[in-house]
C-alpha atoms as a PDB file:
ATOM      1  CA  UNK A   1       0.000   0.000   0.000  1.00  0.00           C
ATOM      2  CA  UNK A   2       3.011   2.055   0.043  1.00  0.00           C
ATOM      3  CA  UNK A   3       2.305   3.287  -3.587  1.00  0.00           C
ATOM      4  CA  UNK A   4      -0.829   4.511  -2.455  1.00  0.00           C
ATOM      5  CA  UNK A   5      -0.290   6.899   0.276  1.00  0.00           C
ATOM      6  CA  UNK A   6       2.874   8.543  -1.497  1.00  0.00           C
ATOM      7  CA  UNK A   7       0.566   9.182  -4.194  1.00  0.00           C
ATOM      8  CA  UNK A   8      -2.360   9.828  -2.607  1.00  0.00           C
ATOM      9  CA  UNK A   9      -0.702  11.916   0.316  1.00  0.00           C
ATOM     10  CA  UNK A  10       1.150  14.009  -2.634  1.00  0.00           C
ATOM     11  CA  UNK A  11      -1.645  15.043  -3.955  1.00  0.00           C
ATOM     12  CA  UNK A  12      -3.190  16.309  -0.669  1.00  0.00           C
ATOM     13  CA  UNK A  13      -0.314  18.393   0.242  1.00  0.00           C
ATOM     14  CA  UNK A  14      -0.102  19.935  -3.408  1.00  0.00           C
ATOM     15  CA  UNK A  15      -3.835  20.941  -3.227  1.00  0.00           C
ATOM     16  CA  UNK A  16      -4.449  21.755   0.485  1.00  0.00           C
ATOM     17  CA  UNK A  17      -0.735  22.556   2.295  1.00  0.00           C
ATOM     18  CA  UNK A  18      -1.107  19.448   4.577  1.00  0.00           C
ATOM     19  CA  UNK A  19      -3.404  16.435   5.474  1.00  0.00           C
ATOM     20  CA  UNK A  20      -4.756  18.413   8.914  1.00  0.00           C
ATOM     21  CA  UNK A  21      -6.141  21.158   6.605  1.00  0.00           C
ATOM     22  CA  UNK A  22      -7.618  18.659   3.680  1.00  0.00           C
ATOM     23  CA  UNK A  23      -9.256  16.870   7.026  1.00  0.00           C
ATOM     24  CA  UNK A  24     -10.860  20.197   8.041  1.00  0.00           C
ATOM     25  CA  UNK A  25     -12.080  20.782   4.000  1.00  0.00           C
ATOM     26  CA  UNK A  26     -14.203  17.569   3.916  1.00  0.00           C
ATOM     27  CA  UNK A  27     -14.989  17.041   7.804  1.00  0.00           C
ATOM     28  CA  UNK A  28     -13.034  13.732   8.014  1.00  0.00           C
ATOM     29  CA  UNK A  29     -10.761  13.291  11.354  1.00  0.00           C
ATOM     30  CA  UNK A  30      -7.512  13.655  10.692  1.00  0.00           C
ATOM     31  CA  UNK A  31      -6.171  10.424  12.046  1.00  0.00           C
ATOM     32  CA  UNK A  32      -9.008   8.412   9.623  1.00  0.00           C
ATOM     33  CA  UNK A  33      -7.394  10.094   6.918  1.00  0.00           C
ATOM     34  CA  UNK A  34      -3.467   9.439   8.224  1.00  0.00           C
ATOM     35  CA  UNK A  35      -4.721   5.988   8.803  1.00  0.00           C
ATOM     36  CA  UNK A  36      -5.982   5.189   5.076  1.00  0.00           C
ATOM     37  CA  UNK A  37      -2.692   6.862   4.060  1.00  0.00           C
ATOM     38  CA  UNK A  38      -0.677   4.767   6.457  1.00  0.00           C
ATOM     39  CA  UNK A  39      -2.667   1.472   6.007  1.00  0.00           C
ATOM     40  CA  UNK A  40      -4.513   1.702   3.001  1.00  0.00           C
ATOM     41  CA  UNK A  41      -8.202   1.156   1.577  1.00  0.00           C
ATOM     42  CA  UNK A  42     -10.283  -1.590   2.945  1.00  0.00           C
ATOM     43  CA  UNK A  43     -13.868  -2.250   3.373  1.00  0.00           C
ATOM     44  CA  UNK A  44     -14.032  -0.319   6.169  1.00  0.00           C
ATOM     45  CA  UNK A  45     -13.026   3.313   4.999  1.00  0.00           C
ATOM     46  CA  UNK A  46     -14.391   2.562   1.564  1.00  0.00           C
ATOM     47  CA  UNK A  47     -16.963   5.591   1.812  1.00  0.00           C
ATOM     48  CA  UNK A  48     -14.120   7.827   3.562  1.00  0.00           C
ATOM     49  CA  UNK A  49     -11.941   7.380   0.271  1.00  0.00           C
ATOM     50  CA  UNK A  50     -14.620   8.207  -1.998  1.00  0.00           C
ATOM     51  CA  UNK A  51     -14.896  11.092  -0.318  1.00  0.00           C
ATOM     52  CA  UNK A  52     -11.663  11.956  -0.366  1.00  0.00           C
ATOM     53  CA  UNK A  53     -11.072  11.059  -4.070  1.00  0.00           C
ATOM     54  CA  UNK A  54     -14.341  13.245  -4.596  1.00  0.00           C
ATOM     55  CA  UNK A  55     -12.915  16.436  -3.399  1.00  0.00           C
ATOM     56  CA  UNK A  56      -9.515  16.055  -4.973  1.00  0.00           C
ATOM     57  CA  UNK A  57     -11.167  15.155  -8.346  1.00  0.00           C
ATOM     58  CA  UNK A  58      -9.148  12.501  -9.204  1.00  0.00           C
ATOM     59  CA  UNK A  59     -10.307   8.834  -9.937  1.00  0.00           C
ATOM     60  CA  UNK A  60      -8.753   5.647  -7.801  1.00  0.00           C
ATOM     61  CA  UNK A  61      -6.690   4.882 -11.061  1.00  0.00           C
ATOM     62  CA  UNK A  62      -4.552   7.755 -10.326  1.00  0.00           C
ATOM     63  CA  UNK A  63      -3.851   6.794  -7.201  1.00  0.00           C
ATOM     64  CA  UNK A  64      -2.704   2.849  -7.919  1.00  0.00           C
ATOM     65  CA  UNK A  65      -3.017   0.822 -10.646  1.00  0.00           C
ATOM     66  CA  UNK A  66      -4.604  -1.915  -9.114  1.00  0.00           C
ATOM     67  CA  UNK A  67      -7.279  -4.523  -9.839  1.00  0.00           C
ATOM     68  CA  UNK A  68      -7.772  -5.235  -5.888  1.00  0.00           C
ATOM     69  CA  UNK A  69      -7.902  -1.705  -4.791  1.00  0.00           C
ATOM     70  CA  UNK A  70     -10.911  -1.004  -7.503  1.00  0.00           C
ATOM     71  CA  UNK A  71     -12.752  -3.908  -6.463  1.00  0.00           C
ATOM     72  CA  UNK A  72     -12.556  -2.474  -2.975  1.00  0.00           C
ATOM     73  CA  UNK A  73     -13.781   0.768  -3.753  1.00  0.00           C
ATOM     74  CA  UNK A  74     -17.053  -0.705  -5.603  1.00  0.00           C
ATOM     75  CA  UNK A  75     -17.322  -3.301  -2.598  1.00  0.00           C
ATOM     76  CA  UNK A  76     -20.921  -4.704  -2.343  1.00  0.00           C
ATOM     77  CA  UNK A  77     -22.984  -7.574  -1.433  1.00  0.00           C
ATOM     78  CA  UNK A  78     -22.074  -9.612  -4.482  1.00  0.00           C
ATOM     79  CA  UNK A  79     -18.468  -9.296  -4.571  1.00  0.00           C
ATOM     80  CA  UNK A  80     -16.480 -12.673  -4.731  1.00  0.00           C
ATOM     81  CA  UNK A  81     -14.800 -12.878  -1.091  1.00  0.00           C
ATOM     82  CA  UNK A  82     -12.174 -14.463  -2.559  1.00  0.00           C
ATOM     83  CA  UNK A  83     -10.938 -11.408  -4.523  1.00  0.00           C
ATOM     84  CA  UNK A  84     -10.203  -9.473  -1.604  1.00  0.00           C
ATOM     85  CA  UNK A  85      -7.853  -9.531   1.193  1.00  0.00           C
ATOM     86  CA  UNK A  86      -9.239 -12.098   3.674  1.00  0.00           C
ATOM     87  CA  UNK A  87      -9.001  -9.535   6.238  1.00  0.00           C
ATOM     88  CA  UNK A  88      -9.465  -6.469   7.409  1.00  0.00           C
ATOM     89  CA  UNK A  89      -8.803  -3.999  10.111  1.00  0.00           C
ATOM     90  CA  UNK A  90     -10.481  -2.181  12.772  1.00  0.00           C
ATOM     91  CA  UNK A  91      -9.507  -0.174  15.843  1.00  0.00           C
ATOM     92  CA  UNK A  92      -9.055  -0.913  19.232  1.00  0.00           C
ATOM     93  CA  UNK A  93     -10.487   1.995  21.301  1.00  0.00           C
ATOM     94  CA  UNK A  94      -9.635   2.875  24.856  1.00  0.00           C
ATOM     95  CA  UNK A  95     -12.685   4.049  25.590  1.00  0.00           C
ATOM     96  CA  UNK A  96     -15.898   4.896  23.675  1.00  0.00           C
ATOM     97  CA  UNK A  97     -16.648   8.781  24.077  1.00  0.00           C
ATOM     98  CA  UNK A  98     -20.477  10.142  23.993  1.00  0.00           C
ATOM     99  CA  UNK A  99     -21.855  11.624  21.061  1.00  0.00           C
ATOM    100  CA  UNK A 100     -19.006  10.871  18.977  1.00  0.00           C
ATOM    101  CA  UNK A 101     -19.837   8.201  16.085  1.00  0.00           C
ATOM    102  CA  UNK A 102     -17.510   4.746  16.523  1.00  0.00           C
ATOM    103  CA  UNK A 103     -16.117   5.251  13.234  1.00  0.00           C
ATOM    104  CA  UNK A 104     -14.822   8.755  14.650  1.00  0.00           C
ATOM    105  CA  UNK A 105     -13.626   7.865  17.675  1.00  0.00           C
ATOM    106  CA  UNK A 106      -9.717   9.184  18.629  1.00  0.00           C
ATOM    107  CA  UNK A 107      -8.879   7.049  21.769  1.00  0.00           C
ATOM    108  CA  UNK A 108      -7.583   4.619  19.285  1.00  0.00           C
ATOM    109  CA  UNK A 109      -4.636   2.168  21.074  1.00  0.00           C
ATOM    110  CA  UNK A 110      -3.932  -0.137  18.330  1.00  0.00           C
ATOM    111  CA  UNK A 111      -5.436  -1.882  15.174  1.00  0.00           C
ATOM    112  CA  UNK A 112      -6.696  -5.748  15.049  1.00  0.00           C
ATOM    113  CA  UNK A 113      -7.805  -7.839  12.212  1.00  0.00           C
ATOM    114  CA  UNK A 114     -10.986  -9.290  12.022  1.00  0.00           C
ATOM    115  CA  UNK A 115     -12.015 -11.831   8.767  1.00  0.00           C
ATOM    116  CA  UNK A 116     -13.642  -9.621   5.864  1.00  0.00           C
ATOM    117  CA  UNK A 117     -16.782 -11.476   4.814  1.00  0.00           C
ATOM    118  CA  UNK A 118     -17.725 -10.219   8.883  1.00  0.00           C
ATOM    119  CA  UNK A 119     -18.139  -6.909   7.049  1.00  0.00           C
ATOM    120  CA  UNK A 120     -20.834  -7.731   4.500  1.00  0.00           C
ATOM    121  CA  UNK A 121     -23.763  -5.618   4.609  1.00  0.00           C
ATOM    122  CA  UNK A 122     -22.009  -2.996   5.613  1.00  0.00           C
ATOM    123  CA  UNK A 123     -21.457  -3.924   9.169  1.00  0.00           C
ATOM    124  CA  UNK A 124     -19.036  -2.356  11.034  1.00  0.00           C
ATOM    125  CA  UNK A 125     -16.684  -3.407  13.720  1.00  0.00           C
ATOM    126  CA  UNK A 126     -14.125  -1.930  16.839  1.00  0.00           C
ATOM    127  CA  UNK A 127     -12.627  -3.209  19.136  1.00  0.00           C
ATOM    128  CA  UNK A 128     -12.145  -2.431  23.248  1.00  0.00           C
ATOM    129  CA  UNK A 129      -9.921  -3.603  26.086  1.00  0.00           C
ATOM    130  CA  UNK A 130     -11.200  -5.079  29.081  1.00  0.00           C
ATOM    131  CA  UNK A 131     -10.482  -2.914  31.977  1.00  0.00           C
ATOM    132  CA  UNK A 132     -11.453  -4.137  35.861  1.00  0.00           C
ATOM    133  CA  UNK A 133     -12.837  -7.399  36.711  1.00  0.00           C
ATOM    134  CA  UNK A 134     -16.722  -6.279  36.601  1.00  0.00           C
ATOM    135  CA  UNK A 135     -17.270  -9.371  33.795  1.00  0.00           C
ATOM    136  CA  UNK A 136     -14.950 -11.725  35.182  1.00  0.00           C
ATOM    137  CA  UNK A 137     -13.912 -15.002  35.163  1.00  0.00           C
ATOM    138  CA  UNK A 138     -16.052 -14.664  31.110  1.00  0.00           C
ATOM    139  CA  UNK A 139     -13.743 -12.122  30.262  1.00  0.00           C
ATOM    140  CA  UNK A 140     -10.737 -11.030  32.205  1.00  0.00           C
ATOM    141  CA  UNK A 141      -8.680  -7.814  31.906  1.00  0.00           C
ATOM    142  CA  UNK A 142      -6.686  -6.882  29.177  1.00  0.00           C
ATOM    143  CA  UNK A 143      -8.669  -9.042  27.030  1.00  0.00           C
ATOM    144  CA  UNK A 144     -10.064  -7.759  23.331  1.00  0.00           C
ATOM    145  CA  UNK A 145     -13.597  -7.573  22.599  1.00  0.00           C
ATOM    146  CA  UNK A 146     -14.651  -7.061  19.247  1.00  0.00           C
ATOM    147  CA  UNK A 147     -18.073  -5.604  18.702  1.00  0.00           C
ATOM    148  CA  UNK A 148     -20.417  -4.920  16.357  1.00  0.00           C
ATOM    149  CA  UNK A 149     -21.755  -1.646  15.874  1.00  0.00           C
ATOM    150  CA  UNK A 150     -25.394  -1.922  16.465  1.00  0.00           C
ATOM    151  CA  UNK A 151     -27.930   0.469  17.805  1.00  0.00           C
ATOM    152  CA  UNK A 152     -30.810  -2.522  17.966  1.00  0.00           C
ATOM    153  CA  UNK A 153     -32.237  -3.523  21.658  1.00  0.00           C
ATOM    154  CA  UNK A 154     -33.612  -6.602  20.425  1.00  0.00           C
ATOM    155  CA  UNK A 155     -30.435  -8.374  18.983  1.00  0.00           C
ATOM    156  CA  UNK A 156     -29.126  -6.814  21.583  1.00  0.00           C
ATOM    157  CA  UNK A 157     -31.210  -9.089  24.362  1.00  0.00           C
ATOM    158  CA  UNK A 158     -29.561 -11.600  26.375  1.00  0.00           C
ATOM    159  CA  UNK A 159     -26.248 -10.605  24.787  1.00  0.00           C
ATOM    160  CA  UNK A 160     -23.293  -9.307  25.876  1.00  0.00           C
ATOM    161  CA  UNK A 161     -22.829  -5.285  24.886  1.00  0.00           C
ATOM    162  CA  UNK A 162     -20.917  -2.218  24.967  1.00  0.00           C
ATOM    163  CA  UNK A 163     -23.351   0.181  26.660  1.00  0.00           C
ATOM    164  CA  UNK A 164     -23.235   4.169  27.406  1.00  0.00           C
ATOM    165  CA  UNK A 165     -25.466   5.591  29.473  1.00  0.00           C
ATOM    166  CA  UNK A 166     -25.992   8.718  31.206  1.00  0.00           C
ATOM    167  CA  UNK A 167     -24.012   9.962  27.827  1.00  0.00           C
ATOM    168  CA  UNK A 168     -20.705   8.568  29.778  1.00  0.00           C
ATOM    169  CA  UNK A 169     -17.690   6.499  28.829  1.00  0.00           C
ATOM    170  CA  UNK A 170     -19.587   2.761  27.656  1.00  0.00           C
ATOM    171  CA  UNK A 171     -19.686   0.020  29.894  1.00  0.00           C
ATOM    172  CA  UNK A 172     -19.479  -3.750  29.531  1.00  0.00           C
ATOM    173  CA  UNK A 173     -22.267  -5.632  30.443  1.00  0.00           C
ATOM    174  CA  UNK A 174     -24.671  -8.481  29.863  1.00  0.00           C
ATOM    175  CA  UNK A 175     -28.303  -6.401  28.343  1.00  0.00           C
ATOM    176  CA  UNK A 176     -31.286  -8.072  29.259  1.00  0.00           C
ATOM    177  CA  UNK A 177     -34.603  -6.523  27.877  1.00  0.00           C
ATOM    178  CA  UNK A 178     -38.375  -6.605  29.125  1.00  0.00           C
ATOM    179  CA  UNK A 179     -41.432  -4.721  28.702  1.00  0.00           C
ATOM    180  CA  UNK A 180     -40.604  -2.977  31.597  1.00  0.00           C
ATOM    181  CA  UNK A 181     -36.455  -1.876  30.898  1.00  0.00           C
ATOM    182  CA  UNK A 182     -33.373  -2.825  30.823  1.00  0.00           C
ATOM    183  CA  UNK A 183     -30.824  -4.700  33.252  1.00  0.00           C
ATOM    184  CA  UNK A 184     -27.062  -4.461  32.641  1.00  0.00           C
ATOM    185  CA  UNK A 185     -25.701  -7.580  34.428  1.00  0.00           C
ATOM    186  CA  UNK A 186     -22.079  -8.186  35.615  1.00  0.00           C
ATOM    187  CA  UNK A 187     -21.022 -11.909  35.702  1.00  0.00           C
ATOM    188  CA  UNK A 188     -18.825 -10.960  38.494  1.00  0.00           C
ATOM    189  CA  UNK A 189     -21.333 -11.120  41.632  1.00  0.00           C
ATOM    190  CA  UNK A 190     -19.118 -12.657  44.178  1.00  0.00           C
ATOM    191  CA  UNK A 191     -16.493 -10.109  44.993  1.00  0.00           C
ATOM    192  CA  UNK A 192     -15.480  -7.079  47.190  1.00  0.00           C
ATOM    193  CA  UNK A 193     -16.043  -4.447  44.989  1.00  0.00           C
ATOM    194  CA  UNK A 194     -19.649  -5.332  45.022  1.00  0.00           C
ATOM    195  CA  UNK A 195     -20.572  -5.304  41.664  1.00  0.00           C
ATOM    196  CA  UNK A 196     -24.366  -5.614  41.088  1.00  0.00           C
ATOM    197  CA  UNK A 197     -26.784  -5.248  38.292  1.00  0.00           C
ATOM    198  CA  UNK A 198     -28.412  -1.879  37.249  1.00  0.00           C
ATOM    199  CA  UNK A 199     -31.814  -1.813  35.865  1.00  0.00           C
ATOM    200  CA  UNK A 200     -33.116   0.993  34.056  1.00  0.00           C
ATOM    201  CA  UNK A 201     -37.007   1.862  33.215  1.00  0.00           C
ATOM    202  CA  UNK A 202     -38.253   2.270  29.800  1.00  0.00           C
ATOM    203  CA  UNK A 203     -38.516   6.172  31.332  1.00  0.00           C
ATOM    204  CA  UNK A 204     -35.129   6.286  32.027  1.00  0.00           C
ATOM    205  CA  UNK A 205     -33.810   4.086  28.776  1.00  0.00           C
ATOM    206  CA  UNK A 206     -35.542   7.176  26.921  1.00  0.00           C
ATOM    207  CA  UNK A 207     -34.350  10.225  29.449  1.00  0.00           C
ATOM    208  CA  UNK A 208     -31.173   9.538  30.493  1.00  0.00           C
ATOM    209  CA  UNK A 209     -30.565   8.132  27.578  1.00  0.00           C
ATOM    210  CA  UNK A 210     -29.388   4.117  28.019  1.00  0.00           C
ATOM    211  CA  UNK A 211     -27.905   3.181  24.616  1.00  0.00           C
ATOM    212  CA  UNK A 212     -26.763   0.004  23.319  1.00  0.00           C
ATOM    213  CA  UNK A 213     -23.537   0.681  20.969  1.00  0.00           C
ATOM    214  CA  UNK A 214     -22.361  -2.446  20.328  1.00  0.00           C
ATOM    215  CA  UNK A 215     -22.896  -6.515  20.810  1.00  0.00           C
ATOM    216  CA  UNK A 216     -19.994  -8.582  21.479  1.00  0.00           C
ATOM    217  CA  UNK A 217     -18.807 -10.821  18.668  1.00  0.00           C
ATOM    218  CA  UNK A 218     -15.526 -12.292  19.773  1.00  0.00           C
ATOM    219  CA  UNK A 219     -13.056 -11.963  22.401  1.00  0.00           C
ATOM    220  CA  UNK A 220      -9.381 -12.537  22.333  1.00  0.00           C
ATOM    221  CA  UNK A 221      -6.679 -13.180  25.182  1.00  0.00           C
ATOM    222  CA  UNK A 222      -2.919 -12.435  24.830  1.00  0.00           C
ATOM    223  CA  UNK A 223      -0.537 -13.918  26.659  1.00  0.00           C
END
């Protein structure tokens, strides 16, 4: 991908003076734009690079000629998996902030693959690390969870989810829905800390606001 951001990043500074000014033109973070530049196009900044190809009028052969990266930038349902990389990659955030869309979070530690075809239909994907012991021994800290962006309460039910409420950093808990709210659950019960579950109303779902942000997909332990 090397090709690509000299290219790419040499136009950008010839048009705009520097990528943190081209950022600011089309109201794309800067580090989503250092990352494509750094790491390349996958399906997960597909629309970002459009974007950015849009405003410096100049079409993806310009940038690389290259049969994979055009495939990638007219991605869709019916694309043949096996003409793509078999993975991609997603960040692995800190923490999730409030009001900010995943896709534009900055508390980004690191970058993790997940397989491609998890992306079809447009879903999209981020990572966290486990911090604390609330959802121990099921997860333990330090661990990666990989979740799937979702604003849906009922996939979300009986599953374990990346949760902000109160329009504070998420939280990690089990969500389980009925007509009458919602209970974020701990699996750690027997400790000092005294970790218990929460339940919201339906009132306070709506007021406070409680707001599912992702569902748990995978989780992976280093050594």
């Amino acid at each position: 991908m090397k090709l690509l951001e000299d290219k790419l990043k040499k136009e950008i500074i010839e048009k705009y003076g520097s990528v943190r000014q081209f950022a600011l033109k089309i109201d794309v973070p800067y580090t989503t734009i250092d990352t494509i530049l750094k790491r390349g196009i996958d399906n997960s900044n597909v629309s970002n690079v459009k974007k950015m190809c849009k405003e410096l009028n100049i079409s993806v052969d310009k940038l690389v000629n290259s049969k994979e990266i055009v495939s990638l930038l007219e991605f869709n349902d019916v694309t043949p998996i096996d003409t793509l990389s078999s993975t991609v990659l997603i960040p692995v955030l800190g923490t999730i902030k409030a009001g900010i869309p995943i896709e534009t979070q900055q508390d980004i530690i690191e970058y993790i693959d997940i397989p491609r075809e998890w992306t079809r239909g447009e879903k999209k994907f981020y990572g966290l690390k486990v911090k604390g012991d609330s959802m121990f021994p099921k997860y333990v800290e330090n661990d990666y969870v990989i979740f799937e962006e979702t604003v849906d309460y009922i996939s979300a039910n009986n599953k374990d989810c990346a949760v902000m409420v109160n329009n504070f950093d998420a939280t990690f808990k089990k969500v389980t829905i009925n007509e009458n709210g919602i209970m974020l659950t701990p699996f750690n019960l027997n400790n000092l800390e005294g970790y218990q579950p929460t339940f919201y109303t339906k009132e306070q779902v709506e007021n406070l606001p409680v707001k599912i942000v992702g569902i748990a997909k995978e989780k992976r332990t280093r050594l």
